[in-house]
PDB file of N, CA and C in Angstrom:
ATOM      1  N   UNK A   1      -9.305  -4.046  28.380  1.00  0.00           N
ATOM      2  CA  UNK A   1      -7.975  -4.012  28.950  1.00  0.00           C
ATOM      3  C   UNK A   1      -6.986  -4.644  27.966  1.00  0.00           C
ATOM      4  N   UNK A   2      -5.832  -4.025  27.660  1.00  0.00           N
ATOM      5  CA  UNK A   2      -4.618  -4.541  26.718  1.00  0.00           C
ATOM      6  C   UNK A   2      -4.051  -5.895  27.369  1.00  0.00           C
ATOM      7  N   UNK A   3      -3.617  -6.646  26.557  1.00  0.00           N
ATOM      8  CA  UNK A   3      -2.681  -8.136  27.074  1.00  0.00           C
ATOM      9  C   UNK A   3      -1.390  -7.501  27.071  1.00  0.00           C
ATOM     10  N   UNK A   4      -0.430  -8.181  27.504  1.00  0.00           N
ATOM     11  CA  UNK A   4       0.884  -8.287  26.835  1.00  0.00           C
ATOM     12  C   UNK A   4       1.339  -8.224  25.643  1.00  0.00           C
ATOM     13  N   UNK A   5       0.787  -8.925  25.028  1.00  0.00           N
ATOM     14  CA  UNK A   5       0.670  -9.449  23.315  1.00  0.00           C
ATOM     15  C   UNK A   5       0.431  -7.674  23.032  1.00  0.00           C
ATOM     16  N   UNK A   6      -0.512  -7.744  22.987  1.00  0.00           N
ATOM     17  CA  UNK A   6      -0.947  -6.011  22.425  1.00  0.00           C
ATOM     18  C   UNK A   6      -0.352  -4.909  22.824  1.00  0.00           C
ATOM     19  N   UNK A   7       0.319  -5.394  24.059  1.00  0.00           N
ATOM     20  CA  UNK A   7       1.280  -3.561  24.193  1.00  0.00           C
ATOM     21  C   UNK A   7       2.726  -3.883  23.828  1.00  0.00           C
ATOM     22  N   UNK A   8       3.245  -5.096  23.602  1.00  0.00           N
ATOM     23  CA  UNK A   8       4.120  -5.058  22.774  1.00  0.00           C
ATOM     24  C   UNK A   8       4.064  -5.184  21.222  1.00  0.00           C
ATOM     25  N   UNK A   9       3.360  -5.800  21.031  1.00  0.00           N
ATOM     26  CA  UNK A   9       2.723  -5.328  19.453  1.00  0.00           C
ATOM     27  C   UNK A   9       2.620  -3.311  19.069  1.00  0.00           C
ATOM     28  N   UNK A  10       2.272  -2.898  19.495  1.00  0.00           N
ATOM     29  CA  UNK A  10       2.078  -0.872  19.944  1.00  0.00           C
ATOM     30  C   UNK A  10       3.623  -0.763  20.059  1.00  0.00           C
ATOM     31  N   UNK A  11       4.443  -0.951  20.270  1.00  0.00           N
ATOM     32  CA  UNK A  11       6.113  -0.381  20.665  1.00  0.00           C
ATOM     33  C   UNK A  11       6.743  -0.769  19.569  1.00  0.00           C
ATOM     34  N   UNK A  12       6.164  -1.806  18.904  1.00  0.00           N
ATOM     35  CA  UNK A  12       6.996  -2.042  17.495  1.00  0.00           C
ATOM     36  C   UNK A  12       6.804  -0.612  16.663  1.00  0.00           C
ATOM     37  N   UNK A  13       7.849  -0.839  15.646  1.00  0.00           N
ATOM     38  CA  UNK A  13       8.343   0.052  15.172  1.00  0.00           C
ATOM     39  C   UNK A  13       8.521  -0.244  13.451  1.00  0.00           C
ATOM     40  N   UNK A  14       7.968  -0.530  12.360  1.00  0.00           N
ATOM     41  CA  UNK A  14       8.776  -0.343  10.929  1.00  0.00           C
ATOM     42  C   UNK A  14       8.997   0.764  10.432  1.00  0.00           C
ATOM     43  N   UNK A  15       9.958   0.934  10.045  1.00  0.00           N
ATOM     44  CA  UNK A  15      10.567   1.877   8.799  1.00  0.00           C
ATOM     45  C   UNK A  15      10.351   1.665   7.426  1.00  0.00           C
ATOM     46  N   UNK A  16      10.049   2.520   6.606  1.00  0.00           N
ATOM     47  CA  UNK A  16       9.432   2.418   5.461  1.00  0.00           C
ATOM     48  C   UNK A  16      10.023   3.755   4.978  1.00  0.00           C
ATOM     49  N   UNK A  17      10.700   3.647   3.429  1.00  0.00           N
ATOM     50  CA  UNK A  17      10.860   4.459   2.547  1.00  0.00           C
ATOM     51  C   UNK A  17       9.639   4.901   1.457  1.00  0.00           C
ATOM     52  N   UNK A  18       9.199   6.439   1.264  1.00  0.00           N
ATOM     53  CA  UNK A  18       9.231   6.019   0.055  1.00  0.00           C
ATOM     54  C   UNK A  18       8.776   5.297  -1.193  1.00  0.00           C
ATOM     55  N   UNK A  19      10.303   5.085  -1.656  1.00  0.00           N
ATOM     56  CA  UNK A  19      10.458   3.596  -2.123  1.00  0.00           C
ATOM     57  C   UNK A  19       9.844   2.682  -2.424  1.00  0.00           C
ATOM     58  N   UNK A  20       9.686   2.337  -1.107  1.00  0.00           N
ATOM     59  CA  UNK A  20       9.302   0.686  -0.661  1.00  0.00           C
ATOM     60  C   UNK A  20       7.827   0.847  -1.132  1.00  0.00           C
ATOM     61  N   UNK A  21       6.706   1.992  -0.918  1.00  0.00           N
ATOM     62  CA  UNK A  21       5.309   2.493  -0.870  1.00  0.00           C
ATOM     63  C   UNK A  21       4.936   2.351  -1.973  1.00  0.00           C
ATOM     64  N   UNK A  22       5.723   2.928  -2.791  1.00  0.00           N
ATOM     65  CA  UNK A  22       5.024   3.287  -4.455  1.00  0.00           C
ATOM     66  C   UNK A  22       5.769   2.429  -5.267  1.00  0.00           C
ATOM     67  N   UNK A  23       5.201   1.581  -5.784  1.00  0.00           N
ATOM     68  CA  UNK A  23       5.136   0.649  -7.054  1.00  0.00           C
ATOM     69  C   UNK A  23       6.056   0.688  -8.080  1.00  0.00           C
ATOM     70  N   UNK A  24       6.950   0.058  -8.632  1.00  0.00           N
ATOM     71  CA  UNK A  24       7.756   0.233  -9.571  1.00  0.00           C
ATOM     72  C   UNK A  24       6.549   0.930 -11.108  1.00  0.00           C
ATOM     73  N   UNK A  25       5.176   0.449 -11.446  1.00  0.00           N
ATOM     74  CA  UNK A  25       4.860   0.920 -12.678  1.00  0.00           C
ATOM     75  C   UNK A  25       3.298   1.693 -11.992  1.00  0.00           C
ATOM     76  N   UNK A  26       3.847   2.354 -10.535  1.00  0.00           N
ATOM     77  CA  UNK A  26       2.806   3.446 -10.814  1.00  0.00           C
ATOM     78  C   UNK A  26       2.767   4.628 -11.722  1.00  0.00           C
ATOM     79  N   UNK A  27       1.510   5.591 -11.453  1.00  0.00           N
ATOM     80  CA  UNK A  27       1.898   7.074 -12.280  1.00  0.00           C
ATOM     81  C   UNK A  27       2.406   7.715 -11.661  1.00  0.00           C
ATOM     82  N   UNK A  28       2.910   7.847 -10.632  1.00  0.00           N
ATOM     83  CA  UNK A  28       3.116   8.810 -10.029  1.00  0.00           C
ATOM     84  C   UNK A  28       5.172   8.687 -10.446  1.00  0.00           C
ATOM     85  N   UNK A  29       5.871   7.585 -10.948  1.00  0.00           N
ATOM     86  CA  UNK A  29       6.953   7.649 -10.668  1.00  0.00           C
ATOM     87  C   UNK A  29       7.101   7.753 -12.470  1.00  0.00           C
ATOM     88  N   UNK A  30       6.278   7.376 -13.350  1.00  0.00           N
ATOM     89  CA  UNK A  30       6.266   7.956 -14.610  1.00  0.00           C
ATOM     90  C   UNK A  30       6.983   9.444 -14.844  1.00  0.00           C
ATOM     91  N   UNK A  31       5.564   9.761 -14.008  1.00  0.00           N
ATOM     92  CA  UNK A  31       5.426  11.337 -14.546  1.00  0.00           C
ATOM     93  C   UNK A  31       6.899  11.748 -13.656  1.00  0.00           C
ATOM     94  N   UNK A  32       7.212  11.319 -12.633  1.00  0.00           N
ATOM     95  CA  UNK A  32       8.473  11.826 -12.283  1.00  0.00           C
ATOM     96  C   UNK A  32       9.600  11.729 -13.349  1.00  0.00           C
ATOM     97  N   UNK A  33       9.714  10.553 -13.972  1.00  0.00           N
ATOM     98  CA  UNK A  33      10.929  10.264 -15.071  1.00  0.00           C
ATOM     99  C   UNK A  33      10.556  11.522 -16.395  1.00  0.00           C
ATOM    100  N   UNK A  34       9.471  11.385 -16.760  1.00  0.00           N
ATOM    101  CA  UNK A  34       9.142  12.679 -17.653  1.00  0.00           C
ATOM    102  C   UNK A  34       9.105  13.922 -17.649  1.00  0.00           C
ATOM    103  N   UNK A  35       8.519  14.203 -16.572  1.00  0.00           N
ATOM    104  CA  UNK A  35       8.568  15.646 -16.605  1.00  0.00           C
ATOM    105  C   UNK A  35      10.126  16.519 -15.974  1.00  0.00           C
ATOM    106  N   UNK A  36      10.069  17.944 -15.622  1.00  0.00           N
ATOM    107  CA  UNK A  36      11.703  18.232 -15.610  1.00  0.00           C
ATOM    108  C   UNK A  36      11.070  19.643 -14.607  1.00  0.00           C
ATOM    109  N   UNK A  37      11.281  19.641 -13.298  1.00  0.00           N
ATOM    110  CA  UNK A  37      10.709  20.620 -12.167  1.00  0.00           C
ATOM    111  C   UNK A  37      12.177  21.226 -11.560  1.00  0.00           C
ATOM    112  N   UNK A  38      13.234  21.509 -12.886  1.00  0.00           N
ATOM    113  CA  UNK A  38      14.414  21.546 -12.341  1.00  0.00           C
ATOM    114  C   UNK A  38      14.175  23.604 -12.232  1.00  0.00           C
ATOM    115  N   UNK A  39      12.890  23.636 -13.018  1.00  0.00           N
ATOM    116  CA  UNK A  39      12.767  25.449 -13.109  1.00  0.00           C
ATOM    117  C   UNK A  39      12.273  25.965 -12.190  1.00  0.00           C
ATOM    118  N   UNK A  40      11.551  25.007 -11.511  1.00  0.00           N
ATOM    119  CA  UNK A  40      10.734  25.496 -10.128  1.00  0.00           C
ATOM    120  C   UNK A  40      11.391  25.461  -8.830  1.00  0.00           C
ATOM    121  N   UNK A  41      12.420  24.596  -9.006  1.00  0.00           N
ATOM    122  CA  UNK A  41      13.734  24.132  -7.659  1.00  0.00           C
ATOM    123  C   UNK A  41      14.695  24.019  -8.377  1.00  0.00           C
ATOM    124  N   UNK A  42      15.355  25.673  -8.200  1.00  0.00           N
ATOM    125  CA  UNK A  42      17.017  25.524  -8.707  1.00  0.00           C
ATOM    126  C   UNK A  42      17.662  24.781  -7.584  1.00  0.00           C
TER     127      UNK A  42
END
């Protein structure tokens, strides 16, 4: 059976970009600065 504690804990809510997820010196935001996908999405 849930407490109190735990079903208001479940209704919370964060927001998250993005952003916030991926790492300033992952690869994934490298290869974004390098490469150029401007031919595939005019």
């Amino acid at each position: 059976m849930m407490t109190r504690n735990q079903i208001k804990e479940r209704e919370q809510l964060e927001m998250l970009s993005i952003e916030q997820l991926v790492p300033d010196d992952h690869l994934v935001r490298k290869l974004d600065a390098a490469l150029d996908f401007s031919l595939i999405y005019p």
